[in-house]
C-alpha atoms as a PDB file:
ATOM      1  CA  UNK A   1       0.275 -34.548  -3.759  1.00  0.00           C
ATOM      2  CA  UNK A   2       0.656 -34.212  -7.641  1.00  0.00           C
ATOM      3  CA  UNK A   3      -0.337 -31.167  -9.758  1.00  0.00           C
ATOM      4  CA  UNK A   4      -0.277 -31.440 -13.468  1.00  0.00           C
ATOM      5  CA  UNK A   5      -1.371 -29.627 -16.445  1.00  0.00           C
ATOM      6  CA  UNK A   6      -1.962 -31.508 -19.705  1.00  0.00           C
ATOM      7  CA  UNK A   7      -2.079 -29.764 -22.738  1.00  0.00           C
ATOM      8  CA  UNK A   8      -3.651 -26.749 -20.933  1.00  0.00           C
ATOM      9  CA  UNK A   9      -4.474 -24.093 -22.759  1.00  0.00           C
ATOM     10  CA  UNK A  10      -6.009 -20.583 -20.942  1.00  0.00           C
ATOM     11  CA  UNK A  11      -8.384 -17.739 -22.209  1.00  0.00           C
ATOM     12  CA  UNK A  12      -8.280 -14.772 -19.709  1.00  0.00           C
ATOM     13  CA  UNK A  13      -9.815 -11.388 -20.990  1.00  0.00           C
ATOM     14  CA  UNK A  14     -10.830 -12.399 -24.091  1.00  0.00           C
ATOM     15  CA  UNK A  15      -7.539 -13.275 -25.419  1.00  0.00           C
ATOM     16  CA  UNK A  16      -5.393 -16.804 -25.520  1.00  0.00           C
ATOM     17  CA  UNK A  17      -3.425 -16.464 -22.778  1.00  0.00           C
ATOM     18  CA  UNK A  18      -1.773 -20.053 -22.059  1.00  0.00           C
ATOM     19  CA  UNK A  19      -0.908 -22.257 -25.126  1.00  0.00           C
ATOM     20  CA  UNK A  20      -0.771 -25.920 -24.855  1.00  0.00           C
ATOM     21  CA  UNK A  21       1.479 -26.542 -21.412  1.00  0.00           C
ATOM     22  CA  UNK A  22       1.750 -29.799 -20.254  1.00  0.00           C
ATOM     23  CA  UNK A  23       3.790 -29.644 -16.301  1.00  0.00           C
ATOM     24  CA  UNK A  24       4.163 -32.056 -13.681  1.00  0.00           C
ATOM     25  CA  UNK A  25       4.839 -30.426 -10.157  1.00  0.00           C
ATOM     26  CA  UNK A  26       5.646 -32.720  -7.862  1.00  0.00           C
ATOM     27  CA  UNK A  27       4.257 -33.332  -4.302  1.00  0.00           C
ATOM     28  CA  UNK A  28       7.228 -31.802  -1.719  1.00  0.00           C
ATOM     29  CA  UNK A  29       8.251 -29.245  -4.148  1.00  0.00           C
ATOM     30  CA  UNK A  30       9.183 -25.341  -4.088  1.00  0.00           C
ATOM     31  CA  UNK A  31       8.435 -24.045  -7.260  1.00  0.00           C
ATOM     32  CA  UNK A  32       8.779 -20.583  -8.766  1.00  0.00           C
ATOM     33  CA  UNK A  33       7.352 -19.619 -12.059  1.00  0.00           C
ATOM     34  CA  UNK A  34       8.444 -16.158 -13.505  1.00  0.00           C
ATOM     35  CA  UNK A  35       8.584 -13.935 -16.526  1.00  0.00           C
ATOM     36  CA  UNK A  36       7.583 -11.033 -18.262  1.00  0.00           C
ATOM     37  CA  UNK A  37       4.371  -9.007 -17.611  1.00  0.00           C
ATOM     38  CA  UNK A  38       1.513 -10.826 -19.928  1.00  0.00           C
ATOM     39  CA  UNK A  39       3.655 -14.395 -20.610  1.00  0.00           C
ATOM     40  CA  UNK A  40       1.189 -15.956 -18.754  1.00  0.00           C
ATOM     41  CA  UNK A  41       2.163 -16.471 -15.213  1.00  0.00           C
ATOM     42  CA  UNK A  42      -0.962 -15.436 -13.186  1.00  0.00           C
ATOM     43  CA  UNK A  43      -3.227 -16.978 -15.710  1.00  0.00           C
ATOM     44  CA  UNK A  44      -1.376 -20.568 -15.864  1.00  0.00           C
ATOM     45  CA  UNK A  45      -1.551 -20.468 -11.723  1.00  0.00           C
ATOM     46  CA  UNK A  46      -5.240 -19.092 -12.322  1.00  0.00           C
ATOM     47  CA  UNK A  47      -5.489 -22.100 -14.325  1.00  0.00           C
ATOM     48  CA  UNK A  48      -3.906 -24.895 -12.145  1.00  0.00           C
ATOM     49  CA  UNK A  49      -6.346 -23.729  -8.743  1.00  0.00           C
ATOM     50  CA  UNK A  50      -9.654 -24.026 -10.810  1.00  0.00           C
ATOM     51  CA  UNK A  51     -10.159 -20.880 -11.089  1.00  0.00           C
ATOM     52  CA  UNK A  52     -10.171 -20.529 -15.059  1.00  0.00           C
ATOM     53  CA  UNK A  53     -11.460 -23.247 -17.424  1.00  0.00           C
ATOM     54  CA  UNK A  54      -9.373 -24.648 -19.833  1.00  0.00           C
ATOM     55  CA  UNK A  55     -10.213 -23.828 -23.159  1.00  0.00           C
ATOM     56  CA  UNK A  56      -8.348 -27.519 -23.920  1.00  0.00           C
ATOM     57  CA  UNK A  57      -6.865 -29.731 -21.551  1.00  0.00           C
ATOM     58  CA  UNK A  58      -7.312 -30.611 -18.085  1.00  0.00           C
ATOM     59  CA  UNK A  59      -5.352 -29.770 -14.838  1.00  0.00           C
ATOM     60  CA  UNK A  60      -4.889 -33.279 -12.179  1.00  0.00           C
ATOM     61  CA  UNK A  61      -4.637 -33.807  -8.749  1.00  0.00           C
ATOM     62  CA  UNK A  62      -3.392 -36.605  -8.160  1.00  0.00           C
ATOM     63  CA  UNK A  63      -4.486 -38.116 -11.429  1.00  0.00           C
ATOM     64  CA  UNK A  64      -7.825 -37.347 -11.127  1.00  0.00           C
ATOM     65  CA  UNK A  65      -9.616 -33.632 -13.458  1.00  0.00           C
ATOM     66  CA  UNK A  66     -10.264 -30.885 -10.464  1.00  0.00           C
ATOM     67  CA  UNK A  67     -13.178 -29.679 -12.281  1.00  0.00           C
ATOM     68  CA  UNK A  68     -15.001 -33.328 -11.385  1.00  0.00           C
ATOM     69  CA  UNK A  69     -13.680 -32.667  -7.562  1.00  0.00           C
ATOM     70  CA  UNK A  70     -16.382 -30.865  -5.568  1.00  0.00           C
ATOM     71  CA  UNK A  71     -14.870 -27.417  -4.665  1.00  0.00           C
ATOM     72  CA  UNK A  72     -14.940 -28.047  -1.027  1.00  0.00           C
ATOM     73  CA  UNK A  73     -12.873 -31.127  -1.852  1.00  0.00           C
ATOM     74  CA  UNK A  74     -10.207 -29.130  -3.848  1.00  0.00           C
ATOM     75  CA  UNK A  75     -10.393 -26.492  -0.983  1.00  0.00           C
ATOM     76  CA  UNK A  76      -9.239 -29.042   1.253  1.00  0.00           C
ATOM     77  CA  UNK A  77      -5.909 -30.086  -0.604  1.00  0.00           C
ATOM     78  CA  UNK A  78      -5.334 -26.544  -2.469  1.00  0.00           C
ATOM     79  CA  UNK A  79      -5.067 -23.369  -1.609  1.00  0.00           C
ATOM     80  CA  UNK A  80      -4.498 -20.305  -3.690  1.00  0.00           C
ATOM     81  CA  UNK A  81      -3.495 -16.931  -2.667  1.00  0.00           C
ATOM     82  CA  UNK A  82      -4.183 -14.034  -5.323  1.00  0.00           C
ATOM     83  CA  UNK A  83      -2.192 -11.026  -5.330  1.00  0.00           C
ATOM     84  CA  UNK A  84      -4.759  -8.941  -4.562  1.00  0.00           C
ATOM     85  CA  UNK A  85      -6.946  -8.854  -1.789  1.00  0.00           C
ATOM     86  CA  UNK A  86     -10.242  -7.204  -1.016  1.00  0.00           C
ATOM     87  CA  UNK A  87     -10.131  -4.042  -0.223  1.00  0.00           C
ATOM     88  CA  UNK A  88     -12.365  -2.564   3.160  1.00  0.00           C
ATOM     89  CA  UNK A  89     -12.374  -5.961   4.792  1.00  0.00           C
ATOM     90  CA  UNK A  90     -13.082  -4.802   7.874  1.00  0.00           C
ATOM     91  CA  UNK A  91     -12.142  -8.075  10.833  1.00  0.00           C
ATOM     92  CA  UNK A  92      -9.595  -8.770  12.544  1.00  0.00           C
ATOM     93  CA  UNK A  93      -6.979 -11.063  11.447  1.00  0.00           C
ATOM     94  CA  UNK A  94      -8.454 -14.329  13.961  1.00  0.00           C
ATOM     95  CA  UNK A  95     -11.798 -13.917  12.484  1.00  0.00           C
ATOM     96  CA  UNK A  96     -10.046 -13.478   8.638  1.00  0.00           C
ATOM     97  CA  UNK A  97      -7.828 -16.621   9.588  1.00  0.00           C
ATOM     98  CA  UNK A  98     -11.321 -18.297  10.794  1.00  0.00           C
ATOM     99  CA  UNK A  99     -12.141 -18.553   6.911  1.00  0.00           C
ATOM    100  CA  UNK A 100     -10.465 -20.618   5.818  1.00  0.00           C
ATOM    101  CA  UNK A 101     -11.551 -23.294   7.734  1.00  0.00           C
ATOM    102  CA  UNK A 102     -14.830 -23.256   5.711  1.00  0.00           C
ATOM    103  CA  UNK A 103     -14.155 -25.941   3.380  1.00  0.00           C
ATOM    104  CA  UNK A 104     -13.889 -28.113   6.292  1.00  0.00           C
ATOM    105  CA  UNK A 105     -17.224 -27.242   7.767  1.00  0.00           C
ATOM    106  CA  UNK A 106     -20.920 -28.300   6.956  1.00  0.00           C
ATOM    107  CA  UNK A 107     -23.812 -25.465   7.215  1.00  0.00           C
ATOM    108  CA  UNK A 108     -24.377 -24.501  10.591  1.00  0.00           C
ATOM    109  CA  UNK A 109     -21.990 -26.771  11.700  1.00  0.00           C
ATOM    110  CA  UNK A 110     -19.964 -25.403  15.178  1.00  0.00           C
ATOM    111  CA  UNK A 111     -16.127 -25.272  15.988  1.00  0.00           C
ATOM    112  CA  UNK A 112     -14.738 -28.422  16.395  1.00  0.00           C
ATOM    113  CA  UNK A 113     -11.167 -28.806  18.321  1.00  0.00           C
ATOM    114  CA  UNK A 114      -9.931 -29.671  15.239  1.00  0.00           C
ATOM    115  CA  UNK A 115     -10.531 -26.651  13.779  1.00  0.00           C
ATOM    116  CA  UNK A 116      -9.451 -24.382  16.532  1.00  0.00           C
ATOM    117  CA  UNK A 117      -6.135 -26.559  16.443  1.00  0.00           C
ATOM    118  CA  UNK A 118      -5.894 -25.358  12.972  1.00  0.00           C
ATOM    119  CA  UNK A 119      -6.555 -21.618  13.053  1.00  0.00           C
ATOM    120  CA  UNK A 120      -3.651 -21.340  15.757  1.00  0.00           C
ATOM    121  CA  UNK A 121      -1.214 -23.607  13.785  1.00  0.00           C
ATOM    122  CA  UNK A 122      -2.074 -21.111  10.606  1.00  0.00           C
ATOM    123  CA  UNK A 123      -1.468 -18.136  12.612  1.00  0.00           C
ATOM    124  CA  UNK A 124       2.196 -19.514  14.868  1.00  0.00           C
ATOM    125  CA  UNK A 125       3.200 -20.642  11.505  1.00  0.00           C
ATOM    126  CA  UNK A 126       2.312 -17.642   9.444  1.00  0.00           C
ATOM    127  CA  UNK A 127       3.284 -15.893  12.497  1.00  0.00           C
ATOM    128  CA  UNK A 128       0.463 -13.588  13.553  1.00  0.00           C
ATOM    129  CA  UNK A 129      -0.379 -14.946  16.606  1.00  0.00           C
ATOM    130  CA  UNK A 130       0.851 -11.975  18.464  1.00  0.00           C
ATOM    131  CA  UNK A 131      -2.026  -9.419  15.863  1.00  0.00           C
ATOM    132  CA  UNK A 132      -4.696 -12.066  16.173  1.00  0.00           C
ATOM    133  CA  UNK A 133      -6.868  -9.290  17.592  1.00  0.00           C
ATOM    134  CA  UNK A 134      -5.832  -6.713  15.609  1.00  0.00           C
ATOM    135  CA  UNK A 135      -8.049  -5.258  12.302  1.00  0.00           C
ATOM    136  CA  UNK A 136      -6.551  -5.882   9.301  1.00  0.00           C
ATOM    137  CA  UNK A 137      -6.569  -2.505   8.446  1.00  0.00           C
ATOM    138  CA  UNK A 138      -4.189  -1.667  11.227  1.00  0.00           C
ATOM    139  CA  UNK A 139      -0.785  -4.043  10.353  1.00  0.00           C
ATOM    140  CA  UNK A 140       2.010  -3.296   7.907  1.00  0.00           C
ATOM    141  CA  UNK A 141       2.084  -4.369   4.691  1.00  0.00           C
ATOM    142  CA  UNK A 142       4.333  -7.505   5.700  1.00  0.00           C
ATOM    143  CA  UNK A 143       1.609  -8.626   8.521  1.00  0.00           C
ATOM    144  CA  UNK A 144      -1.216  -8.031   6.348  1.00  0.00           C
ATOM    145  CA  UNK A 145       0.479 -10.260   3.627  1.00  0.00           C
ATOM    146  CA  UNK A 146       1.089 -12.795   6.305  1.00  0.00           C
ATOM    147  CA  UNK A 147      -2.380 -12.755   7.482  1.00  0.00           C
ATOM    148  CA  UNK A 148      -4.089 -13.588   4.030  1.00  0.00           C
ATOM    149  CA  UNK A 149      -0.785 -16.767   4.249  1.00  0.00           C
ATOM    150  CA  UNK A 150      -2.593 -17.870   7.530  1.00  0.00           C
ATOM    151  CA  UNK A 151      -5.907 -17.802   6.152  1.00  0.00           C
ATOM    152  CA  UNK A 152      -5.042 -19.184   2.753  1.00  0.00           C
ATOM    153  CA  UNK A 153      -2.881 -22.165   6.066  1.00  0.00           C
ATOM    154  CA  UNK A 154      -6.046 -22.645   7.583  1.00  0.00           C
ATOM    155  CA  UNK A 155      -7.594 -24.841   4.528  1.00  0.00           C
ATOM    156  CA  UNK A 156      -4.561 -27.282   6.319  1.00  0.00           C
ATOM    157  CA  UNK A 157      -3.990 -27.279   2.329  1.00  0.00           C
ATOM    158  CA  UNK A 158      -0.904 -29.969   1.184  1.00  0.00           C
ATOM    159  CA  UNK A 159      -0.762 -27.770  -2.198  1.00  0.00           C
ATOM    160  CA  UNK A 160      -0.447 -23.958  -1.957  1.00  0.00           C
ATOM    161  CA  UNK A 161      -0.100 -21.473  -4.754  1.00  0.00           C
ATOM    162  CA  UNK A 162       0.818 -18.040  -4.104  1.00  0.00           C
ATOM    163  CA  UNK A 163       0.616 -15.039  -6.949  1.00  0.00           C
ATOM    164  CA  UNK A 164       3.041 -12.503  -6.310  1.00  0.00           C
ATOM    165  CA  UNK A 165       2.913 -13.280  -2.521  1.00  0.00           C
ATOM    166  CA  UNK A 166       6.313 -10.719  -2.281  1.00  0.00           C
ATOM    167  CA  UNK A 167       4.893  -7.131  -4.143  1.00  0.00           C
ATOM    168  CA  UNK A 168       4.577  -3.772  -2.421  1.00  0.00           C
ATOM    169  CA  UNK A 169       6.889  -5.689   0.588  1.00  0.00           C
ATOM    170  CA  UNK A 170       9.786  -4.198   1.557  1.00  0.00           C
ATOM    171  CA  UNK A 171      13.313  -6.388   1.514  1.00  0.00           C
ATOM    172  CA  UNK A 172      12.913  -7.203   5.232  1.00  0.00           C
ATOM    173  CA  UNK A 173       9.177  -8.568   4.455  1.00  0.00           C
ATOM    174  CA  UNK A 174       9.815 -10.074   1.327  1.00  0.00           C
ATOM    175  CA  UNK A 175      12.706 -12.261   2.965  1.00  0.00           C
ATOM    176  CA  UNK A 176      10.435 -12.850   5.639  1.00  0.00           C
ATOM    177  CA  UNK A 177       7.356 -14.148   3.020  1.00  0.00           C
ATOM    178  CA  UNK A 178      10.063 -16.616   1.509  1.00  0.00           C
ATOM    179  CA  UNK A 179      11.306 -17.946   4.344  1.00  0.00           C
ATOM    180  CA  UNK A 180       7.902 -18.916   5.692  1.00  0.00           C
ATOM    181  CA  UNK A 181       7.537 -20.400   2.170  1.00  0.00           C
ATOM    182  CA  UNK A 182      10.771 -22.272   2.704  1.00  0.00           C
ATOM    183  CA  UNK A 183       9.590 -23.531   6.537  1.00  0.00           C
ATOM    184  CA  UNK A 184       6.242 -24.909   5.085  1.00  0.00           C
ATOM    185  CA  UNK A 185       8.045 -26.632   2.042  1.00  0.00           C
ATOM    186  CA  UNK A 186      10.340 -28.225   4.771  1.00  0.00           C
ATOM    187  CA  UNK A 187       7.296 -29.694   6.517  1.00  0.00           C
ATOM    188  CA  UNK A 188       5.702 -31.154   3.747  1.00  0.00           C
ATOM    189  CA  UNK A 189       4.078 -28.411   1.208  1.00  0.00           C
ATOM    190  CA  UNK A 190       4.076 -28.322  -2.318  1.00  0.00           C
ATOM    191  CA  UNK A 191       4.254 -24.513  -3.009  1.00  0.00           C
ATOM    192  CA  UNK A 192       4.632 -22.591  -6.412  1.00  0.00           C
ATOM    193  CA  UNK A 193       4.595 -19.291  -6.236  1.00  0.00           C
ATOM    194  CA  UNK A 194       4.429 -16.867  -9.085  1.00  0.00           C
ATOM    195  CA  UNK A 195       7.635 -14.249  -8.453  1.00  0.00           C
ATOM    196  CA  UNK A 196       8.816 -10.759 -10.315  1.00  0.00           C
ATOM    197  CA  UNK A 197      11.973 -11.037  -8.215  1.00  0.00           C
ATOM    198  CA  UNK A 198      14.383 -13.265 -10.163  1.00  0.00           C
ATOM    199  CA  UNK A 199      17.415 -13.060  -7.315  1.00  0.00           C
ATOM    200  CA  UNK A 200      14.488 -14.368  -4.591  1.00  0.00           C
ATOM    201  CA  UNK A 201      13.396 -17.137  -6.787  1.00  0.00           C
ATOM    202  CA  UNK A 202      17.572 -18.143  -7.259  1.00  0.00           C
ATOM    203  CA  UNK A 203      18.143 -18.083  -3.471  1.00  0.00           C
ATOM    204  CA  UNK A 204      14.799 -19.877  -2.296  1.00  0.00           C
ATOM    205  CA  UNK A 205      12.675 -22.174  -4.931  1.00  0.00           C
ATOM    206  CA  UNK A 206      14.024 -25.440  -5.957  1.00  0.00           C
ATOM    207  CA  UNK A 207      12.576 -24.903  -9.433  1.00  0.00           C
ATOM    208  CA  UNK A 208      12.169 -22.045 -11.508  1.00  0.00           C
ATOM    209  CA  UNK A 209       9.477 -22.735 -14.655  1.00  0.00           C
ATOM    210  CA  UNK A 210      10.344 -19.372 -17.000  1.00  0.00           C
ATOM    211  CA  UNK A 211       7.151 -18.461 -19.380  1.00  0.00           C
ATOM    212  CA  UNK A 212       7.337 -16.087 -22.584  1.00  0.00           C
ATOM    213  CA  UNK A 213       3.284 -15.283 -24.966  1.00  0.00           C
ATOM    214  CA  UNK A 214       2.216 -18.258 -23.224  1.00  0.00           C
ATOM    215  CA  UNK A 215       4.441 -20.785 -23.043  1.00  0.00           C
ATOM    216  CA  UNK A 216       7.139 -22.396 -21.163  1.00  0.00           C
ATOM    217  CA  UNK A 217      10.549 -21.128 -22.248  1.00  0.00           C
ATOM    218  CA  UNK A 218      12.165 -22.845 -19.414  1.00  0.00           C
ATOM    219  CA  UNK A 219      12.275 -25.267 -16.698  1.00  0.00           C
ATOM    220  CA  UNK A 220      14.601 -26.201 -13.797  1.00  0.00           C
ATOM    221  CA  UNK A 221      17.172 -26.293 -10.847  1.00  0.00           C
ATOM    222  CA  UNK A 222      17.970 -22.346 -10.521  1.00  0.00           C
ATOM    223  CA  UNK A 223      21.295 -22.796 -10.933  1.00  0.00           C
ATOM    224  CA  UNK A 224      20.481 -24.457 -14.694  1.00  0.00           C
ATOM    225  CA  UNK A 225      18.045 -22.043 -15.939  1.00  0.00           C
ATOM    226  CA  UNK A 226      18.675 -18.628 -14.322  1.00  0.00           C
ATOM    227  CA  UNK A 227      21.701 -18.082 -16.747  1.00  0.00           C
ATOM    228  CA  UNK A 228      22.229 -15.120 -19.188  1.00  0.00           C
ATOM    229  CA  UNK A 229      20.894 -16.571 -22.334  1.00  0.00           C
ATOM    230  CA  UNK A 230      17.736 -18.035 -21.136  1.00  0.00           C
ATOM    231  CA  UNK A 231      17.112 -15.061 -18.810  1.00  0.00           C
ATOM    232  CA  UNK A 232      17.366 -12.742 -22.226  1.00  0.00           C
ATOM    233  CA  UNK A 233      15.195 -14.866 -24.371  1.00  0.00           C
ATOM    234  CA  UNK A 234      12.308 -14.876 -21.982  1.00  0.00           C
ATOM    235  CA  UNK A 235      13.002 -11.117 -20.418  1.00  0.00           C
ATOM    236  CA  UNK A 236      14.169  -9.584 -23.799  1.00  0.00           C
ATOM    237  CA  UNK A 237      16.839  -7.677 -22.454  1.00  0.00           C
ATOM    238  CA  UNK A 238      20.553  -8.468 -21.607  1.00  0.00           C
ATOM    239  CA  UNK A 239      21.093 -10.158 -18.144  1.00  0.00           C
ATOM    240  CA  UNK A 240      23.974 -10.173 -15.573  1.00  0.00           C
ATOM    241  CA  UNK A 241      23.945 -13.547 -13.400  1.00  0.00           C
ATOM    242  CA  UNK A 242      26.294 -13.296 -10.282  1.00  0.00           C
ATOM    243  CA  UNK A 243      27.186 -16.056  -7.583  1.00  0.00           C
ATOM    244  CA  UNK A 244      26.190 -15.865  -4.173  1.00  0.00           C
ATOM    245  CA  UNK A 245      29.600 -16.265  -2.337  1.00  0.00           C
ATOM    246  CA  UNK A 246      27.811 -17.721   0.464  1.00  0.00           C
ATOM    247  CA  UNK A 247      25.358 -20.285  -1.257  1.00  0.00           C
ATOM    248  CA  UNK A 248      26.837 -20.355  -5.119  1.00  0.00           C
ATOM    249  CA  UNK A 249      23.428 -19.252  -6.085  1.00  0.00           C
ATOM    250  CA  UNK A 250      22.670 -17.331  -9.003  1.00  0.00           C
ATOM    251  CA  UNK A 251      21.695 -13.566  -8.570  1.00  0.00           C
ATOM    252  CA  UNK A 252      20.119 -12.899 -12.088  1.00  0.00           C
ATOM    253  CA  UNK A 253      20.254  -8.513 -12.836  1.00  0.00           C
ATOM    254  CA  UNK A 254      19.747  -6.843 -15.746  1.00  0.00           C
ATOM    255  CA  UNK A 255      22.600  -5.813 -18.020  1.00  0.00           C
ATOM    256  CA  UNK A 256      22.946  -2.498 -19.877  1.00  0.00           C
ATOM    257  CA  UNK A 257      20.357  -2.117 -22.923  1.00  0.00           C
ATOM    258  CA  UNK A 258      22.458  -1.582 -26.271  1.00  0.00           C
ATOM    259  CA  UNK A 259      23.330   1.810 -26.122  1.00  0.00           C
ATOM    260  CA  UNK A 260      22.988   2.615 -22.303  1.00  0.00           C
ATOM    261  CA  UNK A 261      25.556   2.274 -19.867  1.00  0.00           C
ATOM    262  CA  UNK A 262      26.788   3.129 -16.535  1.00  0.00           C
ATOM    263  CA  UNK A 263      28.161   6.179 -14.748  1.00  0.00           C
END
């Protein structure tokens, strides 16, 4: 399934936020898009579920304007995970999984088997099976954050796009997050997920879309665009890339500031 922007352009808290972006991200891919704090990462992926209206252009899937899709439609081949979730949501994680089978389901209408066979696919893949019965209240930060995955899993969604899906984890969870990202690109998924962490995006996407005030300063195979200069231009300070001596990956860190140095 193909997601496109077309000369989109964004307005989010009064100000212009995306300028003019034309992407095509292509069905099967693992996408990353990073940057600094206000380049316009959360609001371009705001932007690309429907959540935001373009000030001009249009977003496609497959072809065709998702503001003319009905929502349930959309709901049904994208799903969208914000970084935050609500806070005092009081369920357990079956009944929060449950959810997200309402695009799929008429008013009133009961279970069918196909939707019970797709709340426990969500939850084995997302792995929660074993705290189905648990509150959400009650998990660690890593099986909460997998719990809203399962529910965002449960929309059986072929397009899923994640904001920040690895923040507040620690390293064990956030290697966790991206390898379930990794096992649901494998069967199928188109994911883009917006990242802070550039050496996670270098060891697990398959693209890396780099955005400075707005705009797209880069786009690409990791190992292409997570190099020093680029890294600088968009991060505006100097950057370190290493290899991976197991993958050849890039490891992108941050370099000394002029001035600074180490002990």
């Amino acid at each position: 399934m193909r997601l496109s922007a077309e000369h989109l352009s964004l307005r989010y808290n009064g100000r212009d936020a995306v300028h003019d972006i034309s992407l095509d991200l292509e069905s099967g891919e693992l996408i990353a898009i990073v940057g600094p704090n206000g380049s316009g990462k959360t609001t371009l992926l705001r932007g690309l579920s429907r959540l935001l209206k373009p000030t001009t252009g249009h977003v496609l899937l497959d072809g065709e304007d998702i503001r003319s899709i009905n929502p349930n439609a959309v709901a049904r081949r994208l799903a969208v995970l914000p970084q935050e979730h609500p806070e005092g949501v009081d369920i357990t994680v079956r009944e929060l999984v449950w959810r997200g089978r309402a695009p799929h389901q008429g008013i009133l209408q009961r279970a069918t088997p196909a939707d019970h066979e797709a709340v426990a696919w969500a939850m084995e893949a997302a792995d929660v099976h074993d705290v189905a019965a648990r509150p959400l209240g009650s998990l660690s930060g890593g099986e909460r954050q997998r719990a809203w995955v399962a529910l965002a899993l449960a929309q059986q969604p072929r397009v899923l796009l994640l904001d920040e899906p690895t923040s507040f984890l620690d390293v064990q969870h956030q290697v966790e997050i991206m390898a379930l990202l990794s096992r649901l690109n494998d069967q199928g998924m188109t994911i883009v997920a917006v990242l802070h962490d550039l050496a996670l995006a270098g060891r697990f996407m398959q693209r890396v879309i780099g955005m400075r005030d707005g705009s797209v300063a880069f786009d690409g195979p990791p190992a292409e665009v997570l190099r020093p200069e680029p890294l600088q231009e968009v991060f505006g300070v100097p950057m370190i890339v290493l290899e991976d001596p197991e993958s050849g990956l890039p490891v992108p860190l941050p370099g000394y500031p002029d001035g600074a140095g180490g002990a």
